[in-house]
Protein backbone atom coordinates (compact mmCIF):
# COMPACT_ATOMS: atom_id res chain seq x y z
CA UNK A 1 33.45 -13.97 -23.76
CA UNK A 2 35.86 -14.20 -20.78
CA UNK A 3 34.30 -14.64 -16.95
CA UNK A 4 36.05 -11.38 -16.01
CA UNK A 5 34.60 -9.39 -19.37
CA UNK A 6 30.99 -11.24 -18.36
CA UNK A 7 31.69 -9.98 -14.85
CA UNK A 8 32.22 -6.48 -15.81
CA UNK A 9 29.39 -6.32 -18.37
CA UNK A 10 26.66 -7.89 -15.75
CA UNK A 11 28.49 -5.06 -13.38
CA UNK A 12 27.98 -2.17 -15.81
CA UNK A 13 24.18 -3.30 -16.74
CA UNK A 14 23.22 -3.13 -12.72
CA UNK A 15 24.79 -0.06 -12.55
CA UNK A 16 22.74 1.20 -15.83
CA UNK A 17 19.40 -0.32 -14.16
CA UNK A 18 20.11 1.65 -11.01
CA UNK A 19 21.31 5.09 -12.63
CA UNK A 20 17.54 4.53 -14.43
CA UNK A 21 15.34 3.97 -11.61
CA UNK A 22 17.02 6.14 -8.94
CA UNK A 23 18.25 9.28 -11.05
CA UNK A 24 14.72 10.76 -11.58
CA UNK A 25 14.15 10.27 -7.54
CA UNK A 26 17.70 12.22 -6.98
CA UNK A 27 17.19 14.87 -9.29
CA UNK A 28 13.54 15.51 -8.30
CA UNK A 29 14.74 16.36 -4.72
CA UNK A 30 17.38 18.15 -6.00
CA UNK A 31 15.18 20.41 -7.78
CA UNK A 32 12.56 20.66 -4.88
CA UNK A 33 15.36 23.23 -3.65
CA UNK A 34 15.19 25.29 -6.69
CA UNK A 35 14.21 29.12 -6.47
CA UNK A 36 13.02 29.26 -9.83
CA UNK A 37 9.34 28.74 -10.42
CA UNK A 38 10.37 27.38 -13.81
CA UNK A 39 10.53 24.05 -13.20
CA UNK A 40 13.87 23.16 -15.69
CA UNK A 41 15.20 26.70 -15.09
CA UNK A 42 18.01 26.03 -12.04
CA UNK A 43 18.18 30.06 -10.93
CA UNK A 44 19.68 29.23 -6.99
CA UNK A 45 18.87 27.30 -3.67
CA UNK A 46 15.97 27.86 -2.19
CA UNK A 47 13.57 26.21 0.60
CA UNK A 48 10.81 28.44 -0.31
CA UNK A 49 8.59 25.66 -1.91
CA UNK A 50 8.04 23.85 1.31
CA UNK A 51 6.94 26.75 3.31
CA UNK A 52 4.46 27.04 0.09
CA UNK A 53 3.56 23.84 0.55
CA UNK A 54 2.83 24.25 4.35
CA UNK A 55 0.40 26.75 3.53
CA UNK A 56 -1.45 24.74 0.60
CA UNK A 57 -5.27 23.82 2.12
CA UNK A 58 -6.02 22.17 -0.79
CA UNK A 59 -2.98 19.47 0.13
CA UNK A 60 -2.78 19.64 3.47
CA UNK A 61 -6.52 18.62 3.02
CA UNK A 62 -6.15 15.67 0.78
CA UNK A 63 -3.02 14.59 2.71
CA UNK A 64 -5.22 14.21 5.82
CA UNK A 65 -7.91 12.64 3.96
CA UNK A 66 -5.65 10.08 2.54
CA UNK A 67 -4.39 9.40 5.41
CA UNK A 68 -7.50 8.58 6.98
CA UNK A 69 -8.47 6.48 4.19
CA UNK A 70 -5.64 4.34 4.37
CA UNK A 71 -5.77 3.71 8.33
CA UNK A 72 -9.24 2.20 7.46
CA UNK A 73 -8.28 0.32 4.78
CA UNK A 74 -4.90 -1.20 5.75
CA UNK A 75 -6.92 -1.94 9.62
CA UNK A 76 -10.02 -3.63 7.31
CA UNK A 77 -8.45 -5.25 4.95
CA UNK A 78 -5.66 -7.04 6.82
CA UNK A 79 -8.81 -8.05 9.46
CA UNK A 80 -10.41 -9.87 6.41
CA UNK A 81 -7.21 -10.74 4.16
CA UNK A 82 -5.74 -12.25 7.43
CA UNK A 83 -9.48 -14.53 7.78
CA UNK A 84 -9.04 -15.53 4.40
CA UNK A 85 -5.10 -15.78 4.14
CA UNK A 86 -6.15 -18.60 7.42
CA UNK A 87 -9.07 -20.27 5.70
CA UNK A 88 -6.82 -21.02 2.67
CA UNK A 89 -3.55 -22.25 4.51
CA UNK A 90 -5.47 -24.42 7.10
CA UNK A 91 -8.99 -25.79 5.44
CA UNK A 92 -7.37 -26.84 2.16
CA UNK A 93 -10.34 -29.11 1.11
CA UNK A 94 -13.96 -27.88 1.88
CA UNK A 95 -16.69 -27.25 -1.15
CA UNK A 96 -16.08 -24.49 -3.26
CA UNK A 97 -12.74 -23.97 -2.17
CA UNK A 98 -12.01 -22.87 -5.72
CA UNK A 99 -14.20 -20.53 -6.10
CA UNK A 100 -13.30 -18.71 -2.79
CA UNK A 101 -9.81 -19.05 -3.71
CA UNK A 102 -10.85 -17.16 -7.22
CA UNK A 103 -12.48 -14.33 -5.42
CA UNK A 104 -10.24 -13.66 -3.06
CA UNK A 105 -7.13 -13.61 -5.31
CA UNK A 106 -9.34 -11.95 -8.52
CA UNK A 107 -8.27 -7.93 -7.47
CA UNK A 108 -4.60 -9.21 -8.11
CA UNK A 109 -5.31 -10.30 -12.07
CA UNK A 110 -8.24 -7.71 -12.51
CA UNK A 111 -7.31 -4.60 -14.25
CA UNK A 112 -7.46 -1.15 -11.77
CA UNK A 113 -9.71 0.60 -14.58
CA UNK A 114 -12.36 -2.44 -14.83
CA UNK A 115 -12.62 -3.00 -10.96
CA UNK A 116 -13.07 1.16 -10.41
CA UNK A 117 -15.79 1.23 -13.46
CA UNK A 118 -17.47 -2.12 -11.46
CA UNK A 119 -17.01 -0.38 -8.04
CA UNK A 120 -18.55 2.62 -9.39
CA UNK A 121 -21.60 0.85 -10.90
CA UNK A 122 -22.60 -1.28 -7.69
CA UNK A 123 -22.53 2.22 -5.22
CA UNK A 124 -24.76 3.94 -7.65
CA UNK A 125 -26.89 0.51 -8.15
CA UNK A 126 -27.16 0.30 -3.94
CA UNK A 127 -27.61 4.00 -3.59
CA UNK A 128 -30.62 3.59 -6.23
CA UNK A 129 -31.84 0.59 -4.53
CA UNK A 130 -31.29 0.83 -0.88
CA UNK A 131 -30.40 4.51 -0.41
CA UNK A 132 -27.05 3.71 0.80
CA UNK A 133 -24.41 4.91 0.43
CA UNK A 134 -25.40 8.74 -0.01
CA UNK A 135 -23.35 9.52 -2.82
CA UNK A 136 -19.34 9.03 -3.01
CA UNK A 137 -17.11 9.93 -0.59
CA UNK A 138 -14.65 8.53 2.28
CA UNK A 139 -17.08 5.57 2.75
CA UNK A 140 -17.05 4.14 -0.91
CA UNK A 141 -13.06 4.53 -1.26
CA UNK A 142 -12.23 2.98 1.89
CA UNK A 143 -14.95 -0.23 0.74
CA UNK A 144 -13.25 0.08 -2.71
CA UNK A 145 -9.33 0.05 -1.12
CA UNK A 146 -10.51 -2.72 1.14
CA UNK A 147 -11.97 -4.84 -1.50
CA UNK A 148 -8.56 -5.14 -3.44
CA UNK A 149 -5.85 -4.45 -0.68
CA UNK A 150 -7.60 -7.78 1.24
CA UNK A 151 -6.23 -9.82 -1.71
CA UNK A 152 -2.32 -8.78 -0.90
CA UNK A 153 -3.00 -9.02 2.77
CA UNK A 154 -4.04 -12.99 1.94
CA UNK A 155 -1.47 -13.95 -0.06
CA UNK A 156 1.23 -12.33 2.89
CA UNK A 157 -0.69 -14.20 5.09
CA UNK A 158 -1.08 -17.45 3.40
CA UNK A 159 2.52 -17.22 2.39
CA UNK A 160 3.32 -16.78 6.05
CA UNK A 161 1.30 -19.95 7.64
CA UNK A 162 2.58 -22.01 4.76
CA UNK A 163 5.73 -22.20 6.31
CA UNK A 164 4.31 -22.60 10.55
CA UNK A 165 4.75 -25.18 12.32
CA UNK A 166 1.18 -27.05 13.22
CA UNK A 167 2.97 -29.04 16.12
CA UNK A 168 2.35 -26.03 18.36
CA UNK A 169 -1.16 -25.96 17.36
CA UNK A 170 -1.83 -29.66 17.50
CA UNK A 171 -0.16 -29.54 21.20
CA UNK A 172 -2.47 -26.61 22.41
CA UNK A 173 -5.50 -28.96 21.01
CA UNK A 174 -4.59 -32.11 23.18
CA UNK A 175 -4.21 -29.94 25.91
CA UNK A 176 -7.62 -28.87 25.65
CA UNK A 177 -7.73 -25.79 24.17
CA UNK A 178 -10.08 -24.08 22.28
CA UNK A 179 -9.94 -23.78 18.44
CA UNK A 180 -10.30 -19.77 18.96
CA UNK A 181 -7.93 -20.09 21.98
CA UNK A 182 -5.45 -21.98 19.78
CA UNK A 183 -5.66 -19.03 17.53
CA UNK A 184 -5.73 -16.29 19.97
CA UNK A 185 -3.07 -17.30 21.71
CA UNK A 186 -0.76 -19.60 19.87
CA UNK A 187 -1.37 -18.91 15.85
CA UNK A 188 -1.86 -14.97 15.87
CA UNK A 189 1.37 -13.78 18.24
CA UNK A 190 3.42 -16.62 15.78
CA UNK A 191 2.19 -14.84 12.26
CA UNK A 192 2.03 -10.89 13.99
CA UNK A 193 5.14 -9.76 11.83
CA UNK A 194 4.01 -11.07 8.43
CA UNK A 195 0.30 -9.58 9.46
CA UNK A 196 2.47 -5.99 10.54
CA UNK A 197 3.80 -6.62 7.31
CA UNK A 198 0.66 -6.96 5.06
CA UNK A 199 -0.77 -4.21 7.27
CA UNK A 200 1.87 -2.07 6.05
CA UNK A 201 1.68 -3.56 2.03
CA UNK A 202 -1.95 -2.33 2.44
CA UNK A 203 -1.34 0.97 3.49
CA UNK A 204 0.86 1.75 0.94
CA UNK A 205 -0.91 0.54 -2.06
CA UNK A 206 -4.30 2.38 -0.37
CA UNK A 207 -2.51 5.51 0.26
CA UNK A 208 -0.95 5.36 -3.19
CA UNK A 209 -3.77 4.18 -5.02
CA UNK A 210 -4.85 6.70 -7.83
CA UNK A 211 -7.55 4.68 -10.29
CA UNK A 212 -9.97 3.39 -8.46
CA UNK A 213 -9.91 6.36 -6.12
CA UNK A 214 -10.97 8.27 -8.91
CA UNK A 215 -13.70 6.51 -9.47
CA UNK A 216 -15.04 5.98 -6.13
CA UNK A 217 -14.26 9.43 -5.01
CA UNK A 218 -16.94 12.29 -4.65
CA UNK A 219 -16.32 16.22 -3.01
CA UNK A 220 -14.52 16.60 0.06
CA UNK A 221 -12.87 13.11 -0.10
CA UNK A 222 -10.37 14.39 -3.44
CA UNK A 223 -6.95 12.17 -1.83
CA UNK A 224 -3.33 13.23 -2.62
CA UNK A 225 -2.52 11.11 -5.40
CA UNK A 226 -5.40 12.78 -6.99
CA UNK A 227 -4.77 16.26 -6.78
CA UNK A 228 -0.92 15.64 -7.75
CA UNK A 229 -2.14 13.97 -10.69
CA UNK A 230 -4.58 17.19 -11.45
CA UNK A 231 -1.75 19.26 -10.67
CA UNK A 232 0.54 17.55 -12.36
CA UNK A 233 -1.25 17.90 -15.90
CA UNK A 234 -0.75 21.43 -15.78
CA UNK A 235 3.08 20.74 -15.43
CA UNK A 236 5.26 19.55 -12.84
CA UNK A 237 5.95 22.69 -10.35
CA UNK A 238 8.76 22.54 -7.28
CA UNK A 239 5.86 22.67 -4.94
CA UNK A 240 5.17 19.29 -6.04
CA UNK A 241 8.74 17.99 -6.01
CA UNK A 242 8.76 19.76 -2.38
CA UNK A 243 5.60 17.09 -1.21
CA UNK A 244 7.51 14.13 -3.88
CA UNK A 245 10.49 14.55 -1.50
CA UNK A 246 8.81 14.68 1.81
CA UNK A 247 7.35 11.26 1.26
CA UNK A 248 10.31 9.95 0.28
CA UNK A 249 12.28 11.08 3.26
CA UNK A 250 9.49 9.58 5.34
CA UNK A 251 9.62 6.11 3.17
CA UNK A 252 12.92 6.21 3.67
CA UNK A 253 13.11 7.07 7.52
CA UNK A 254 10.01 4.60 8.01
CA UNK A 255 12.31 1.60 6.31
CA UNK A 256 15.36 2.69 8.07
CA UNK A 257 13.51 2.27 11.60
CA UNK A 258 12.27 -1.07 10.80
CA UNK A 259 15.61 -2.41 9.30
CA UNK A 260 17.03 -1.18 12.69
CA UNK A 261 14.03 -3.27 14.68
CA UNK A 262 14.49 -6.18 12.49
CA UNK A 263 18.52 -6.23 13.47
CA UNK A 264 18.22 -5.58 16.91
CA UNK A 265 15.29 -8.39 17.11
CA UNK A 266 17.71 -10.78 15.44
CA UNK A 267 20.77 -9.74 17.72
CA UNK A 268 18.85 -10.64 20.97
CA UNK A 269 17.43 -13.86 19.71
């Protein structure tokens, strides 16, 4: 095979691999503006499904509560995935390093279904025992997001140190600093955009997150994955495409923002 014939073929497999993951997204929006209830009958252009939508309690609810839940979550889990993400990178040799290593990084290798079943089995166990929590709601998905988002939040964050310079640290320790001063002051402004950035990893896998939010769900805390997934097994309807293409325009206007911030940062510096 010639290097221009190997060229073209690599060329026309990308192509293929893109045509297959972004065709679906491009024809869903595409038929979010159909009139037709139907949703594979095309019968004309229509915006009529989003004004639907903006009059559907039942998502406007979950929307809220989702977001809510994920606010929590991303804020909790990148407080303790950025602790752990530190205690990795810096104390690499303390007893039971190991171990803590293997529980922290366990939600990554542990299928969704097992860790929502074990989730679910340790709220009824402490509500049997101790009375807490009351039930599921709110409360038991954000501990259940937290619990596995805290895992992606270390490995960002361990990635992130793993590459700092310690010079900066060791010179704020001669000068008599304080370890939590060091960190405070010197560490936490240095690692801020990979923590913004596993802040914003756990938000989106929180916010997404369909498993072991059914399991750890209860009434009045049903989230939007879940009731597109209900909705979605009676067949996919253009209100749903409608709410499919308003979070993609707001993934896409959220990435577009901080691809501008990230350019302008690196043109002044």
């Amino acid at each position: 095979m010639t290097p221009v014939l190997s060229w073209r073929l690599l060329t026309a497999m990308l192509i293929a691999g893109l045509a297959f993951l972004y065709a679906p997204i491009i024809i869903l929006v595409i038929y979010s503006f159909n009139a037709s209830p139907m949703v594979t009958i095309w019968t004309g252009v229509s915006a009529k499904w989003y004004g639907v939508l903006a009059h559907d309690q039942e998502i406007l609810r979950a929307a809220r509560v989702s977001i809510e839940i994920a606010l929590i979550s991303a804020t909790g889990s990148t407080i303790i995935g950025t602790l752990a993400g530190y205690a990795l990178s810096r104390f690499r040799r303390f007893r039971g390093r190991s171990f803590f290593m293997g529980l922290v990084m366990a939600p990554l290798v542990m299928p969704e279904i097992v860790s929502g079943i074990a989730l679910l089995l340790m709220f009824v166990g402490s509500e049997q025992l101790f009375g807490w929590p009351h039930g599921r709601g709110i409360v038991t998905i954000c501990a259940a997001h937290i619990t596995f988002c805290s895992a992606y939040v270390a490995i960002v964050i361990q990635s992130r140190l793993a590459g700092f310079d310690t010079s900066l640290e060791e010179a704020a320790l001669d000068l008599g600093a304080m370890p939590m001063t060091v960190f405070g002051l010197v560490t936490l402004p240095l690692i801020l955009p990979g923590i913004v950035s596993a802040w914003l990893l756990a938000f989106s896998l929180s916010i997404d997150d369909v498993i072991v939010s059914e399991f750890t769900s209860g009434p009045g805390s049903t989230t939007l994955p879940l009731v597109i997934f209900s909705r979605v097994h009676l067949g996919v309807s253009p209100e749903v495409n409608a709410l499919a293409t308003i979070i993609i325009a707001i993934v896409l206007t959220a990435t577009a923002l901080l691809t501008f911030a990230r350019l302008k940062r690196r043109a002044e510096g």
